[in-house]
C-alpha atoms as a PDB file:
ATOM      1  CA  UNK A   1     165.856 122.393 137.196  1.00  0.00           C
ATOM      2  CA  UNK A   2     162.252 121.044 136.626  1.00  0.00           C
ATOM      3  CA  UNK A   3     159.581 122.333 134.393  1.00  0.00           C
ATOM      4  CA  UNK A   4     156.179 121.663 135.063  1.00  0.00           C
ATOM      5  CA  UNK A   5     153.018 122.925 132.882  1.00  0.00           C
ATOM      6  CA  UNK A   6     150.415 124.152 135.873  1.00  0.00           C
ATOM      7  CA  UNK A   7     147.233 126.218 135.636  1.00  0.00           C
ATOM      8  CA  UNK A   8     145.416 128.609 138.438  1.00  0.00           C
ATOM      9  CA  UNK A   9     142.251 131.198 138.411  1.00  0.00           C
ATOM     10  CA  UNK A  10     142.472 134.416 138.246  1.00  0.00           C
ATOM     11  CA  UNK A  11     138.872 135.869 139.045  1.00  0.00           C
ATOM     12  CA  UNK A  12     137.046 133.279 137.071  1.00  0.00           C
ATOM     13  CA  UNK A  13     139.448 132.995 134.202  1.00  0.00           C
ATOM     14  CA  UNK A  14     142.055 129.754 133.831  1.00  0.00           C
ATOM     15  CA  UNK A  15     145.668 131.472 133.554  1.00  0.00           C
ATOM     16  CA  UNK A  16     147.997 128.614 131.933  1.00  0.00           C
ATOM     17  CA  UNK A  17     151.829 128.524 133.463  1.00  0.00           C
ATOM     18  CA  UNK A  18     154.527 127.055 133.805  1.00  0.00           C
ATOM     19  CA  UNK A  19     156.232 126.152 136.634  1.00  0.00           C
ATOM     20  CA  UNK A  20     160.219 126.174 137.063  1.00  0.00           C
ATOM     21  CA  UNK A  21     161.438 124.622 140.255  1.00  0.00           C
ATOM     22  CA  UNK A  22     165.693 123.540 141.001  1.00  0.00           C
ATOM     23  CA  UNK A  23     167.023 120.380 140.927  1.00  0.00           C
ATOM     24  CA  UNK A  24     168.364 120.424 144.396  1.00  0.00           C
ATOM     25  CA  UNK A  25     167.370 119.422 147.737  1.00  0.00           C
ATOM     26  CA  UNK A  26     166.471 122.160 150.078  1.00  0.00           C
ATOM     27  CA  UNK A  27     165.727 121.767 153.702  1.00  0.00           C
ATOM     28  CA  UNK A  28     162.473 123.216 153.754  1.00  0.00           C
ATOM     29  CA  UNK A  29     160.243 125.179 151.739  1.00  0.00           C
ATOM     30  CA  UNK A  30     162.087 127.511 148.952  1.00  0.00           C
ATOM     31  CA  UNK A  31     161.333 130.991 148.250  1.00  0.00           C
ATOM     32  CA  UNK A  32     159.437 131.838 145.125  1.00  0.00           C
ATOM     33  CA  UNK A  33     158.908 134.340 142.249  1.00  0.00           C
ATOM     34  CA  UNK A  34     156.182 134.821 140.060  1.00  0.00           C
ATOM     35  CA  UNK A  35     157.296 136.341 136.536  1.00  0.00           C
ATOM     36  CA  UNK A  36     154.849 138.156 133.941  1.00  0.00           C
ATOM     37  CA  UNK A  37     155.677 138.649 130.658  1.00  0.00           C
ATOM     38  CA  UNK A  38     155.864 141.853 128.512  1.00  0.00           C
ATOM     39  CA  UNK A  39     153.221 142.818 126.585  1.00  0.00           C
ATOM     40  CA  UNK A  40     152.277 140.982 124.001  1.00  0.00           C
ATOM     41  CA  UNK A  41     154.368 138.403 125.440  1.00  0.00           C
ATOM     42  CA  UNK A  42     154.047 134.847 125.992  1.00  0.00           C
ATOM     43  CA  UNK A  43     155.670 132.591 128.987  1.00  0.00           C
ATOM     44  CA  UNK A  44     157.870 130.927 126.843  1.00  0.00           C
ATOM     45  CA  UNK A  45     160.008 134.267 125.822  1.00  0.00           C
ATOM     46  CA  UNK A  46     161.454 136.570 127.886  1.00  0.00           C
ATOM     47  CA  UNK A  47     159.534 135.428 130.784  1.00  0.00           C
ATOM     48  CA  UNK A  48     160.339 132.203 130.824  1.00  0.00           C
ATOM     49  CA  UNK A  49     163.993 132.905 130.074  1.00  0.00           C
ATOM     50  CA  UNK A  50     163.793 134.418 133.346  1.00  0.00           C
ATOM     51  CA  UNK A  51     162.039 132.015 135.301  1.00  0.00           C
ATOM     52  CA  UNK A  52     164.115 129.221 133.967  1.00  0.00           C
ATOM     53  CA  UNK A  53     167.331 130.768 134.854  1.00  0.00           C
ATOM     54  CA  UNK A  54     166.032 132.330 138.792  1.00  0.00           C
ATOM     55  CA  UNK A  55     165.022 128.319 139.561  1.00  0.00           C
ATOM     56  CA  UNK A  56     168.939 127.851 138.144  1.00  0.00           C
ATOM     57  CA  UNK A  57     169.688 130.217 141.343  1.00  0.00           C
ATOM     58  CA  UNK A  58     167.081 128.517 143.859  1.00  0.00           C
ATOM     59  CA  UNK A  59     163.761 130.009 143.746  1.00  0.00           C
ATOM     60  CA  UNK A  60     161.109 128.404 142.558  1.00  0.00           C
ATOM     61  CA  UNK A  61     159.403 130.435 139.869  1.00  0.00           C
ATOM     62  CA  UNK A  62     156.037 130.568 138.124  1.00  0.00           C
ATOM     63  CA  UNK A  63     155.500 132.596 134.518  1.00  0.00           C
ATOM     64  CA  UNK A  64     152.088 132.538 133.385  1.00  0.00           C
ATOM     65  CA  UNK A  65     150.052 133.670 130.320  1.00  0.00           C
ATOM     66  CA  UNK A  66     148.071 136.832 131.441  1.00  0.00           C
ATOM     67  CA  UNK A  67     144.029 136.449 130.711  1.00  0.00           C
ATOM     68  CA  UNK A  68     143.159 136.754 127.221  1.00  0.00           C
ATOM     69  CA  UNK A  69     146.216 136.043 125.911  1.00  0.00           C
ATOM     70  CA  UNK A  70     148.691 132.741 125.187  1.00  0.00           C
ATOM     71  CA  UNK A  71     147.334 129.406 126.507  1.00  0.00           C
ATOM     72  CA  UNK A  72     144.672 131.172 129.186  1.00  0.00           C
ATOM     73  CA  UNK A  73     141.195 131.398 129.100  1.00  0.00           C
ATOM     74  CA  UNK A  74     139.550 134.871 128.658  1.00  0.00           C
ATOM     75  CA  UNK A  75     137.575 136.596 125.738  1.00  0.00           C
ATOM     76  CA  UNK A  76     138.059 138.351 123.729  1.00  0.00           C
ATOM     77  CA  UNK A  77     141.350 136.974 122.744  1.00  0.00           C
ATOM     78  CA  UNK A  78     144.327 139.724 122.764  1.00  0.00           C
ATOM     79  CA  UNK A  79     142.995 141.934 125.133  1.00  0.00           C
ATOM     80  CA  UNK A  80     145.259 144.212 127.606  1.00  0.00           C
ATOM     81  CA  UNK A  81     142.814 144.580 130.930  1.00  0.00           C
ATOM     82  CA  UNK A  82     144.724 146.640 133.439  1.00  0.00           C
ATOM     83  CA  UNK A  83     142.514 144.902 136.360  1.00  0.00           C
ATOM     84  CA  UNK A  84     142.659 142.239 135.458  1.00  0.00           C
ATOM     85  CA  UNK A  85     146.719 141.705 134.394  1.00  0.00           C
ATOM     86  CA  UNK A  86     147.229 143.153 138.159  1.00  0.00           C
ATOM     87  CA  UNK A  87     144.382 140.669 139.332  1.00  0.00           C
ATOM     88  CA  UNK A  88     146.623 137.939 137.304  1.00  0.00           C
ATOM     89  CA  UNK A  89     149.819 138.692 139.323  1.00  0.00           C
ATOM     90  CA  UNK A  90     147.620 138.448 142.784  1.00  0.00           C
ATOM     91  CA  UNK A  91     146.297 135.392 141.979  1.00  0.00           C
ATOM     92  CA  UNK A  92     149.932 133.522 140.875  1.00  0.00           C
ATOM     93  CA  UNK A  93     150.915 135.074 144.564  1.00  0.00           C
ATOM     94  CA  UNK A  94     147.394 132.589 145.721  1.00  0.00           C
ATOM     95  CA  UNK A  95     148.738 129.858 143.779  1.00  0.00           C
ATOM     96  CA  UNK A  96     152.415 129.844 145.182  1.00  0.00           C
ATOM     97  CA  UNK A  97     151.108 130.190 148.685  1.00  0.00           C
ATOM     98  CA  UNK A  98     149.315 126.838 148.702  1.00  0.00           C
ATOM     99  CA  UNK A  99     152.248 125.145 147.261  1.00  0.00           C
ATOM    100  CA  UNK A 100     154.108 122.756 150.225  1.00  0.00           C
ATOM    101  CA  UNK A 101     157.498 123.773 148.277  1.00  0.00           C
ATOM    102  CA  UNK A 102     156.941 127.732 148.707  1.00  0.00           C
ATOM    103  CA  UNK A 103     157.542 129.399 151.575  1.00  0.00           C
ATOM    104  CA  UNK A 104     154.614 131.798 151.319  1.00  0.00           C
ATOM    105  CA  UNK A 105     156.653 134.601 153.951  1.00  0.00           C
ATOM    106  CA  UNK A 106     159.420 134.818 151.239  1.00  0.00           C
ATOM    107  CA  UNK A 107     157.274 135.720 147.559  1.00  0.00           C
ATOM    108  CA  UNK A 108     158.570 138.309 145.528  1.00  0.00           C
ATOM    109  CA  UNK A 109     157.444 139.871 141.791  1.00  0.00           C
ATOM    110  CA  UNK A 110     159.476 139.969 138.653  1.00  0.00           C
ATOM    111  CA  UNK A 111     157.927 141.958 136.014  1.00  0.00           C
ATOM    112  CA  UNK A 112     159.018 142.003 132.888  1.00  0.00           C
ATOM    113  CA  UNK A 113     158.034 145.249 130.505  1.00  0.00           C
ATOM    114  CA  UNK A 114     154.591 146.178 130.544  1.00  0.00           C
ATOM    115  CA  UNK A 115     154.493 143.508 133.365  1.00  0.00           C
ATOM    116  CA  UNK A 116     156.769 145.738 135.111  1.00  0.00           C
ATOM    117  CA  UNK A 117     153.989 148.237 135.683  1.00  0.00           C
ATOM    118  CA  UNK A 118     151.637 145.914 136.771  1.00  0.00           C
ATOM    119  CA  UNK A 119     153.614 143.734 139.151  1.00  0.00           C
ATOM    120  CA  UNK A 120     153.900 147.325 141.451  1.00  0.00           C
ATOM    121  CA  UNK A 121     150.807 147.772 141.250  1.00  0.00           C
ATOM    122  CA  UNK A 122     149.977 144.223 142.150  1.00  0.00           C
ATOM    123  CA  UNK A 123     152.947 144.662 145.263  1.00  0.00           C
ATOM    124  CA  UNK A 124     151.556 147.757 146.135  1.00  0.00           C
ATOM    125  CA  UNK A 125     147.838 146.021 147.217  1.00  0.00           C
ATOM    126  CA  UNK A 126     149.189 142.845 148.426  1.00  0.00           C
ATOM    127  CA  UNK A 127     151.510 142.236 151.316  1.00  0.00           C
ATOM    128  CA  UNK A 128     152.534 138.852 150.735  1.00  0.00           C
ATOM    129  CA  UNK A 129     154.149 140.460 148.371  1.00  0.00           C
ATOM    130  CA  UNK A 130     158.204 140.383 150.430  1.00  0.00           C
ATOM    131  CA  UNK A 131     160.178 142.410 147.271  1.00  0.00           C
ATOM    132  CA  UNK A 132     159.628 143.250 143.850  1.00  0.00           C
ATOM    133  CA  UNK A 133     161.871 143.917 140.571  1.00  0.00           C
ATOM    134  CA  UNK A 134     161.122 145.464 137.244  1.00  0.00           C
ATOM    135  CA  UNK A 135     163.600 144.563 134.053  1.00  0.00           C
ATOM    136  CA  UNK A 136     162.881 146.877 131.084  1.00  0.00           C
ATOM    137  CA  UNK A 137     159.505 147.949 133.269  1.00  0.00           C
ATOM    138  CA  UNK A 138     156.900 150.319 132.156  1.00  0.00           C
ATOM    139  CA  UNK A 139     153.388 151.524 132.579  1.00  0.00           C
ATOM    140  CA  UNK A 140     151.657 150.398 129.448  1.00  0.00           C
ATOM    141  CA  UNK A 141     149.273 152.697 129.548  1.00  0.00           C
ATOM    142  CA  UNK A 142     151.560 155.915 129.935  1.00  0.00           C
ATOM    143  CA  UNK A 143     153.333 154.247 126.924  1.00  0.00           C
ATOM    144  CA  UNK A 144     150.200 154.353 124.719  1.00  0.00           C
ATOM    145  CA  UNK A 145     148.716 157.815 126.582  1.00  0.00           C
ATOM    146  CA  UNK A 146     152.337 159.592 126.208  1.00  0.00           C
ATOM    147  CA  UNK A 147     154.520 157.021 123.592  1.00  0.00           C
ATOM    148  CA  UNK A 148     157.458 155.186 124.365  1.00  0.00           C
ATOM    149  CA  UNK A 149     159.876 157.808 124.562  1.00  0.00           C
ATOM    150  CA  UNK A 150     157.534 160.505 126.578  1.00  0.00           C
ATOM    151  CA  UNK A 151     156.757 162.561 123.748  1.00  0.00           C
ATOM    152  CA  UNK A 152     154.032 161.301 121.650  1.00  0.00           C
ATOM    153  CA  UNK A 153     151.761 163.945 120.148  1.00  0.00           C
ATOM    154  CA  UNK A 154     148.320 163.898 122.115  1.00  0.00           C
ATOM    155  CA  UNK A 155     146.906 163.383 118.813  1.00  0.00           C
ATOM    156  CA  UNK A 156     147.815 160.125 118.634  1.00  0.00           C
ATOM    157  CA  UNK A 157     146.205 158.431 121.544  1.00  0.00           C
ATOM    158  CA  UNK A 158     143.087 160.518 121.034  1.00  0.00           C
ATOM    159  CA  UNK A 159     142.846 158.646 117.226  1.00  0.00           C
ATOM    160  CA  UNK A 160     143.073 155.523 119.124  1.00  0.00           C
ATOM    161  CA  UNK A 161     140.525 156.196 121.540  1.00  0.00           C
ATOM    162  CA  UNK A 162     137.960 157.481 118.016  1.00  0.00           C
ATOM    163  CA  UNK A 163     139.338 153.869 116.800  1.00  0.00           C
ATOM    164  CA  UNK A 164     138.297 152.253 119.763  1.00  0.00           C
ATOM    165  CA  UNK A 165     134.265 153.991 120.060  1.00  0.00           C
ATOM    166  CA  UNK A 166     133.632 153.390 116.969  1.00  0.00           C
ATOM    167  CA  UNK A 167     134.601 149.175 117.378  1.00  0.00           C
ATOM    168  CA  UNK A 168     132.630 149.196 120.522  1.00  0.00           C
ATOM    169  CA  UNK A 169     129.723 150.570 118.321  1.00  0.00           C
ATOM    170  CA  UNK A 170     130.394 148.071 115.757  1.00  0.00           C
ATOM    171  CA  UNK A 171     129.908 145.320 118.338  1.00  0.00           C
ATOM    172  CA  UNK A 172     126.993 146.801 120.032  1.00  0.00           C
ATOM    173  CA  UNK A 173     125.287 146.196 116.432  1.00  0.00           C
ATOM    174  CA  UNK A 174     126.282 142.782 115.953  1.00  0.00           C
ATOM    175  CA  UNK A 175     129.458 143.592 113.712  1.00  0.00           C
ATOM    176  CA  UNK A 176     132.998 142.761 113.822  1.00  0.00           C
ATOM    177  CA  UNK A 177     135.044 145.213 115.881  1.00  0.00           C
ATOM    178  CA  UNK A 178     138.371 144.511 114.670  1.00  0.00           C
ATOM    179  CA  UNK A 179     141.276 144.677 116.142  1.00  0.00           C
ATOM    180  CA  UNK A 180     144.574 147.289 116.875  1.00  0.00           C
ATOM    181  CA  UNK A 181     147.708 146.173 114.703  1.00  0.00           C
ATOM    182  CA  UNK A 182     151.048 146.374 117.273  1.00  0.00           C
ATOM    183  CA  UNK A 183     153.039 144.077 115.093  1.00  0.00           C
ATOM    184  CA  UNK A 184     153.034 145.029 111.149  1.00  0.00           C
ATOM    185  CA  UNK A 185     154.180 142.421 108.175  1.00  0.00           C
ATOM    186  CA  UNK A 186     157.518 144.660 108.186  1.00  0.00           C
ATOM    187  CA  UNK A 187     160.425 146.328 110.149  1.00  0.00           C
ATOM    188  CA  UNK A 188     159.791 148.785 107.747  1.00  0.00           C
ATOM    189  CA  UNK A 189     156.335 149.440 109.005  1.00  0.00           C
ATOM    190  CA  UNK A 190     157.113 148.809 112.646  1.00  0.00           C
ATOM    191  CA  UNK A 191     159.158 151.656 112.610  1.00  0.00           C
ATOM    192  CA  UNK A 192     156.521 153.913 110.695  1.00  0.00           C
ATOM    193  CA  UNK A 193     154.406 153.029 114.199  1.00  0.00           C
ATOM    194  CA  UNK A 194     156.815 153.104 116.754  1.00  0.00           C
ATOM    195  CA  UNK A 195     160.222 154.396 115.526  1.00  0.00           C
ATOM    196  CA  UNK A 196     163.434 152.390 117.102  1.00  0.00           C
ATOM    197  CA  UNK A 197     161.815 150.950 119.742  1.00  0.00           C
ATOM    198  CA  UNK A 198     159.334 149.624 117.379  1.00  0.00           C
ATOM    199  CA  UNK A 199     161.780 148.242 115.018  1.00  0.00           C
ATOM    200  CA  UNK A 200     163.238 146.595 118.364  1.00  0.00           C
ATOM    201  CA  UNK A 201     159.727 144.954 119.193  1.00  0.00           C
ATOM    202  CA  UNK A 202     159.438 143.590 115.878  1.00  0.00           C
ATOM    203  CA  UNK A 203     163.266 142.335 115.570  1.00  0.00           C
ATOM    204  CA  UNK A 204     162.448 140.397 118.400  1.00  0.00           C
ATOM    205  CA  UNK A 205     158.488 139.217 118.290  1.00  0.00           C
ATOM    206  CA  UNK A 206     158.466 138.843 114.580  1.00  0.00           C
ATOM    207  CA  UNK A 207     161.163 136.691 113.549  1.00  0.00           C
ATOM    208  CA  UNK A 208     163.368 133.849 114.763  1.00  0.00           C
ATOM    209  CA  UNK A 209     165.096 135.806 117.417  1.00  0.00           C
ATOM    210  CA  UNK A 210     162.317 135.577 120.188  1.00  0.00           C
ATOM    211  CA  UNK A 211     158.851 135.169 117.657  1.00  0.00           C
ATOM    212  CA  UNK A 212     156.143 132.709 118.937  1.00  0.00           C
ATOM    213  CA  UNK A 213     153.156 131.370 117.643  1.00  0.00           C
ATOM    214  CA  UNK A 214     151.190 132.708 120.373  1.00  0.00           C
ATOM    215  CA  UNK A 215     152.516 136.362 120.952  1.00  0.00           C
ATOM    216  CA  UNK A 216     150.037 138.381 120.318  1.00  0.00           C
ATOM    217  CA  UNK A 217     150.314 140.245 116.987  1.00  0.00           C
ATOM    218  CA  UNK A 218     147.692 142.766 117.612  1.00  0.00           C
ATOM    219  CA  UNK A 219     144.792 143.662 120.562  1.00  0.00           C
ATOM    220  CA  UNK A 220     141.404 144.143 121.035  1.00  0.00           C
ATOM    221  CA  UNK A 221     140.832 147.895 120.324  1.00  0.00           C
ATOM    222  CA  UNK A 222     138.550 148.159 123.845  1.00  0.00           C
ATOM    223  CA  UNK A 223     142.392 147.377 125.615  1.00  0.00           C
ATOM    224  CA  UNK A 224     142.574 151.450 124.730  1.00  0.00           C
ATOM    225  CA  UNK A 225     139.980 152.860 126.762  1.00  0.00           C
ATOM    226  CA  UNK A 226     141.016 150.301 129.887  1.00  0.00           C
ATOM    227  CA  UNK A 227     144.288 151.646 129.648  1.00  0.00           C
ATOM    228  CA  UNK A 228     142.997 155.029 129.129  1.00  0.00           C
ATOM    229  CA  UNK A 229     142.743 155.829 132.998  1.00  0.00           C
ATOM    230  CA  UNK A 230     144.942 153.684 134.528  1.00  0.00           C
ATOM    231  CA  UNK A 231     147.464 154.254 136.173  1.00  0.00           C
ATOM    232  CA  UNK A 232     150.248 151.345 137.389  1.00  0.00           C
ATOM    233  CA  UNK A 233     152.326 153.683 139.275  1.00  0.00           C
ATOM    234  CA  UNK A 234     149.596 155.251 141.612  1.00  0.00           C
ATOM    235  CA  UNK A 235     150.523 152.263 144.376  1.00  0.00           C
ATOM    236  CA  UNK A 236     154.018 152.796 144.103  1.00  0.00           C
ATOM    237  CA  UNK A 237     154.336 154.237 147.561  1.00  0.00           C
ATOM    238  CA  UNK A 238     152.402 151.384 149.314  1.00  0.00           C
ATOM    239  CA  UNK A 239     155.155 149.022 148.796  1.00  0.00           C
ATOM    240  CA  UNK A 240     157.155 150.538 151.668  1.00  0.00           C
ATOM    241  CA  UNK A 241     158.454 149.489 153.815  1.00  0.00           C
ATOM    242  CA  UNK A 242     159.617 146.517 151.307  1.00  0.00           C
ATOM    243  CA  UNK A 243     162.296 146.684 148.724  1.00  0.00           C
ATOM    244  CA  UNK A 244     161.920 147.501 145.222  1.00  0.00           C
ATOM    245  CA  UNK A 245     165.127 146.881 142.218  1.00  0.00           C
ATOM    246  CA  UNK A 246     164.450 147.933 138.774  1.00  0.00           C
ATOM    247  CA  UNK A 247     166.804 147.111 136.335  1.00  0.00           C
ATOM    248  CA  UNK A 248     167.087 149.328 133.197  1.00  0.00           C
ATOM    249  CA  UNK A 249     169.200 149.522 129.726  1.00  0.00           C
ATOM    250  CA  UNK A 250     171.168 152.841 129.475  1.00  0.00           C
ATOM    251  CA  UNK A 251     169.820 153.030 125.987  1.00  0.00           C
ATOM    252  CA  UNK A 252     166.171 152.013 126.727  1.00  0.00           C
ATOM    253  CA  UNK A 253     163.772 155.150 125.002  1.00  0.00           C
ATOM    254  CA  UNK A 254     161.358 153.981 127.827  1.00  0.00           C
ATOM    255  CA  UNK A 255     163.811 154.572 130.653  1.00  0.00           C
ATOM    256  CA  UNK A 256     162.031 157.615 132.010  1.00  0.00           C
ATOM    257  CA  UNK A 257     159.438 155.837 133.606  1.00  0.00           C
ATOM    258  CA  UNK A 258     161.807 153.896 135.609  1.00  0.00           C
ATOM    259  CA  UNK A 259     163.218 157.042 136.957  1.00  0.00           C
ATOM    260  CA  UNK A 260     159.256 158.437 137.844  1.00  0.00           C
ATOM    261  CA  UNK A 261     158.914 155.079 139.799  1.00  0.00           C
ATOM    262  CA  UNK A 262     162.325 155.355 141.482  1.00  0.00           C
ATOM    263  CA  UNK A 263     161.189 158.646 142.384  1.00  0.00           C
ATOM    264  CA  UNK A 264     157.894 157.825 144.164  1.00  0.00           C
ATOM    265  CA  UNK A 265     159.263 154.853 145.721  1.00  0.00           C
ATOM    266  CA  UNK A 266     159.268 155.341 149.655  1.00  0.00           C
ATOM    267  CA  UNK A 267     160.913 152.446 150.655  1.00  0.00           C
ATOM    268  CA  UNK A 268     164.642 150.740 150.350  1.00  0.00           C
ATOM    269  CA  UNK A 269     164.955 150.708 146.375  1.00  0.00           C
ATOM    270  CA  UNK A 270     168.132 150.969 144.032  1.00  0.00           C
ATOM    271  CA  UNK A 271     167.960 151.714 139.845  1.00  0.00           C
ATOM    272  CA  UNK A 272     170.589 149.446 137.920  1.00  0.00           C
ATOM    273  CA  UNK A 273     171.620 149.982 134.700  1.00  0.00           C
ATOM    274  CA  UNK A 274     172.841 147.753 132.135  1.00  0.00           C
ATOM    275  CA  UNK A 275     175.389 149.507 130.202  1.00  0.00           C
ATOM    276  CA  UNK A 276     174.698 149.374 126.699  1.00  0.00           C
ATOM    277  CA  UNK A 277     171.257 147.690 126.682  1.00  0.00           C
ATOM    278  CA  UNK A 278     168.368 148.796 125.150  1.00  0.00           C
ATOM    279  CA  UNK A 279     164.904 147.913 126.407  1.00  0.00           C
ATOM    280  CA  UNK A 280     164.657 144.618 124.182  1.00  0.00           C
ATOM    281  CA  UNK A 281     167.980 143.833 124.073  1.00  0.00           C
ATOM    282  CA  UNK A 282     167.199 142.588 127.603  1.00  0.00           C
ATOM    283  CA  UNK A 283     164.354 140.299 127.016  1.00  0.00           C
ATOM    284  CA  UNK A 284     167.013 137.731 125.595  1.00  0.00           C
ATOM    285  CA  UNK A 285     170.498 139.154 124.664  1.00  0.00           C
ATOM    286  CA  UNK A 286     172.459 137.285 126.950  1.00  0.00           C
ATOM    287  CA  UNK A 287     175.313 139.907 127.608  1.00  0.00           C
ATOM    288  CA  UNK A 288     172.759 141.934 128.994  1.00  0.00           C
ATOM    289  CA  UNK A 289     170.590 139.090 130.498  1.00  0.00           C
ATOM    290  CA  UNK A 290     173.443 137.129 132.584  1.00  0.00           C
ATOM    291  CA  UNK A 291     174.285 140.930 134.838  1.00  0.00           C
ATOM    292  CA  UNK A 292     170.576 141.811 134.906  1.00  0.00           C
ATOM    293  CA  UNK A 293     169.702 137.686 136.867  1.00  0.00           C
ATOM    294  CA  UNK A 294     173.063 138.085 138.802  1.00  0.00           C
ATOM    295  CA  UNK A 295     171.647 141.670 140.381  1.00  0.00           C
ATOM    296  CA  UNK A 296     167.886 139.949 140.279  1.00  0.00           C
ATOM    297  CA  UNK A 297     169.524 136.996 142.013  1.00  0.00           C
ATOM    298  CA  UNK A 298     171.678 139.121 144.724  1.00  0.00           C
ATOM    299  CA  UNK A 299     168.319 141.044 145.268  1.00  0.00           C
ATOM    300  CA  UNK A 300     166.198 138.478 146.087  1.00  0.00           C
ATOM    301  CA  UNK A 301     168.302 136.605 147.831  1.00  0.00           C
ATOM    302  CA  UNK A 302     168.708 139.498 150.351  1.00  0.00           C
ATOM    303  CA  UNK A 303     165.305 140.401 150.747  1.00  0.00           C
ATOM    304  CA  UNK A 304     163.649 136.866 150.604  1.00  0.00           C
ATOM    305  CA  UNK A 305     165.853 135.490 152.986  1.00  0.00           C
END
């Protein structure tokens, strides 16, 4: 297994990526997945884990920074732009397709977390698009609309959308907007934010277990009102007639969406469970990581065939 550092546009911007393809012949062109990151993420965590270890299996796979954050282009830095993270998966799909190694009638999405939302929406609009699969997958903006778990006072996201008027203000006059805190100096604090699950994010972004340089420790605050009214999980029945998987911890708080998406989903679609896994732990843990690639690997296999 090769990897190869590779860049690609994405409606103006540069998206930086890198590019995992196997070490063995092949007769012909090989099928291909493209692989986005969580949020906050970076393509040499979880991402990449998964890339590296799907080109182990025979697919050549691409996982790329999303615009405005990593190694790509895009300002401001750290900013979460529903349009243009789906415009980011379309445009990897571009990038395979010219490639001599990719057979471009057998792509599929991996999306990983937040990336999980967006890579449905991105299959939903695009029918090069053969299969998609979700690990851990949510819609990023329900998560900040309704919290993690589904039950996040209103309250809440209505402070962050006062937080996020007044920094558009601020830059309107020439002042510095600031920007949203998702990643505190503590585990302690972490959990203040988020509870469990944000004790998980920090365990694994802000220390040796999974931390990089370039994960993004906080966002611009005008991500809010662009997630505000999206919605990743409107296109979910345009993927019909093609095959969806979405792998899922049995402990994950953020579980429910899965279950909305397996619920809209039309098409041929199946909801796997890794027992004892909780939405992080399958980012990297790799009792939970080597079932979720063997069902990612079955699945794509099948359907890209």
């Amino acid at each position: 297994m090769a990897r190869t550092t590779v860049s690609f546009d994405s409606a103006g911007i540069s998206l930086a990526a890198h590019l995992y393809t196997p070490g063995t012949t092949a007769s012909g062109p090989r099928p291909a997945l493209v692989v986005g990151h969580p949020g906050t993420g970076v393509k040499e965590q979880a991402s990449g884990t998964y890339a590296r270890r799907l080109a182990e299996r025979g697919f050549v796979t691409l996982a790329f920074d999303a615009a405005h954050q990593g190694e790509s282009g895009g300002l401001p830095r750290g900013l979460e732009d529903p349009a243009q993270r789906v415009e980011d998966f379309k445009a990897a799909v571009s990038f395979l397709c010219t490639r001599a190694d990719v057979d471009a009638g057998r792509v599929g999405l991996l999306g990983i977390c937040a990336s999980g939302g967006y890579s449905l929406a991105a299959a939903g609009g695009d029918r090069r698009v053969k299969a998609v699969a979700t690990v851990s997958g949510v819609d990023v903006a329900r998560q900040f609309r309704l919290g993690a778990d589904g039950t996040q006072d209103p309250a809440v996201f209505r402070n962050l959308l006062d937080a996020a008027a007044h920094a558009r203000t601020a830059a309107a006059r020439g002042e510095e907007p600031g920007t949203m805190t998702v990643f505190p100096e503590t585990a302690e604090q972490a959990g203040e934010l988020g509870g469990r699950h944000g004790i998980e994010g920090f365990e694994y972004y802000r220390t040796s277990r999974g931390g990089h340089e370039r994960s993004a420790k906080s966002l611009a605050w005008e991500s809010i009102d662009r997630l505000a009214s999206f919605d990743a999980f409107h296109a979910v029945p345009l993927i019909a007639p093609r095959p969806l998987s979405q792998i899922v911890g049995s402990r994950a708080v953020t579980s429910w969406m899965a279950v909305e998406v397996h619920q809209r989903a039309t098409g041929p679609k199946e909801l796997h469970w890794i027992d004892g896994a909780s939405h992080v732990d399958l980012y990297d843990k790799k009792q939970y990581i080597d079932p979720a690639i063997d069902r990612l690997a079955d699945f794509f296999t099948g359907h890209l065939a």
